[in-house]
Protein backbone atom coordinates (compact mmCIF):
# COMPACT_ATOMS: atom_id res chain seq x y z
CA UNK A 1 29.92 -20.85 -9.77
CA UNK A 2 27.15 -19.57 -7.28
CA UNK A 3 25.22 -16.57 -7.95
CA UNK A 4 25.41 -13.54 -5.93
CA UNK A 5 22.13 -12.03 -4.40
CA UNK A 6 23.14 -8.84 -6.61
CA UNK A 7 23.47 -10.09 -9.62
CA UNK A 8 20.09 -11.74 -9.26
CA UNK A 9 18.44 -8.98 -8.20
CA UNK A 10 20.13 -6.55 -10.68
CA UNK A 11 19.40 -9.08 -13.90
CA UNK A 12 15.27 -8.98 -12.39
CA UNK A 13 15.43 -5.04 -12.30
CA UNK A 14 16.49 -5.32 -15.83
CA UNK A 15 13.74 -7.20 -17.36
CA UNK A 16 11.14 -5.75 -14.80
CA UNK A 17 12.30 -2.05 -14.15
CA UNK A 18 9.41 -0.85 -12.20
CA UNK A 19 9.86 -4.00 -9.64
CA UNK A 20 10.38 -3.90 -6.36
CA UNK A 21 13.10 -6.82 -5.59
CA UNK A 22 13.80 -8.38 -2.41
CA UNK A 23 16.44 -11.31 -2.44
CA UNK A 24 16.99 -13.63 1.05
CA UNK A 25 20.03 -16.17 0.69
CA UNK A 26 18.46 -19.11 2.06
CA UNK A 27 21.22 -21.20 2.67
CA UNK A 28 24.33 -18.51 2.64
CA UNK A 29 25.78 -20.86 -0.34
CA UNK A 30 24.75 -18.13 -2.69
CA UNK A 31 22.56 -21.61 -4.96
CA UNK A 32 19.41 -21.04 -2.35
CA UNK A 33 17.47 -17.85 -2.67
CA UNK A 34 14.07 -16.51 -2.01
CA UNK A 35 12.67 -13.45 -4.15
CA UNK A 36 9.83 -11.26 -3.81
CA UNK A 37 8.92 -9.57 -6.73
CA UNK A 38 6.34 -6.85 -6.85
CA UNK A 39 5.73 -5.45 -10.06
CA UNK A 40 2.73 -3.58 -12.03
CA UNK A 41 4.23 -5.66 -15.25
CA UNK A 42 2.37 -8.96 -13.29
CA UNK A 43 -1.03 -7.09 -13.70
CA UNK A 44 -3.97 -9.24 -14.79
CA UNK A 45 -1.28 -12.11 -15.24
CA UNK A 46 -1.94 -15.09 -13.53
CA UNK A 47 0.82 -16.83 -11.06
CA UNK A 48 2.37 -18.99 -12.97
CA UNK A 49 2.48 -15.68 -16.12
CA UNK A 50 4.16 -13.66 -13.24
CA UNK A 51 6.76 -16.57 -12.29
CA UNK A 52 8.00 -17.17 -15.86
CA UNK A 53 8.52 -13.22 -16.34
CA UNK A 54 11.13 -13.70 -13.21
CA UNK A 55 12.43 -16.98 -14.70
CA UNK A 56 12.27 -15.15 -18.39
CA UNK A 57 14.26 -12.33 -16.29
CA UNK A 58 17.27 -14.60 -15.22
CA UNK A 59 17.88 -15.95 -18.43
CA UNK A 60 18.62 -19.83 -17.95
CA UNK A 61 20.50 -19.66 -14.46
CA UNK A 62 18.30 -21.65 -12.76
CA UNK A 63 20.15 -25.19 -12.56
CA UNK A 64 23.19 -23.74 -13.34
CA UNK A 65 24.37 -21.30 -11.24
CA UNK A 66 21.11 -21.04 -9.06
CA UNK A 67 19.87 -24.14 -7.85
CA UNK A 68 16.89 -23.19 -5.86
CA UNK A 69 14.63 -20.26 -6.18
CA UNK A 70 11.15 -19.60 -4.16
CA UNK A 71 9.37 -17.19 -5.59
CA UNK A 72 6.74 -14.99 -4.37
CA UNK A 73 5.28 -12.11 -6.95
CA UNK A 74 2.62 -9.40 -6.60
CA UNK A 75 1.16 -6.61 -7.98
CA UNK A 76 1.70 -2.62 -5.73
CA UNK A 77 -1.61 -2.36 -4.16
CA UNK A 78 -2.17 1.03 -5.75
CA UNK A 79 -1.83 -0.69 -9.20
């Protein structure tokens, strides 16, 4: 069963509270999504650090319910 673009987003905001979350369905299949993920968690972490706390963050969906996820993360310029 696909995931919804609100669950996603919500189980992110749970691991990284402070993040600012923006989900695109790729495909509109609900199993393609992009993310950006801005968070001051990912500070002094290095790309790949940042991209595991997101995969950390949806516990195990990816090749299950979520097939495809493209990932960019960042730090809030003030941070």
């Amino acid at each position: 069963m696909p995931m919804s673009a609100g669950e996603l987003e919500h189980m992110i905001r749970v691991a990284l509270p402070d993040a600012a979350v923006e989900i695109t369905d790729l495909r509109g299949d609900g199993d393609h999504y992009a993310a950006r993920v801005v968070s001051a968690s990912f500070k002094g972490k290095t790309r790949v650090q940042q991209h595991k706390m997101v995969y950390d963050a949806i516990d195990g969906g990816m090749g299950d319910e979520l097939h495809a996820l493209a990932l960019q993360t960042g730090v809030p310029d003030d941070a």
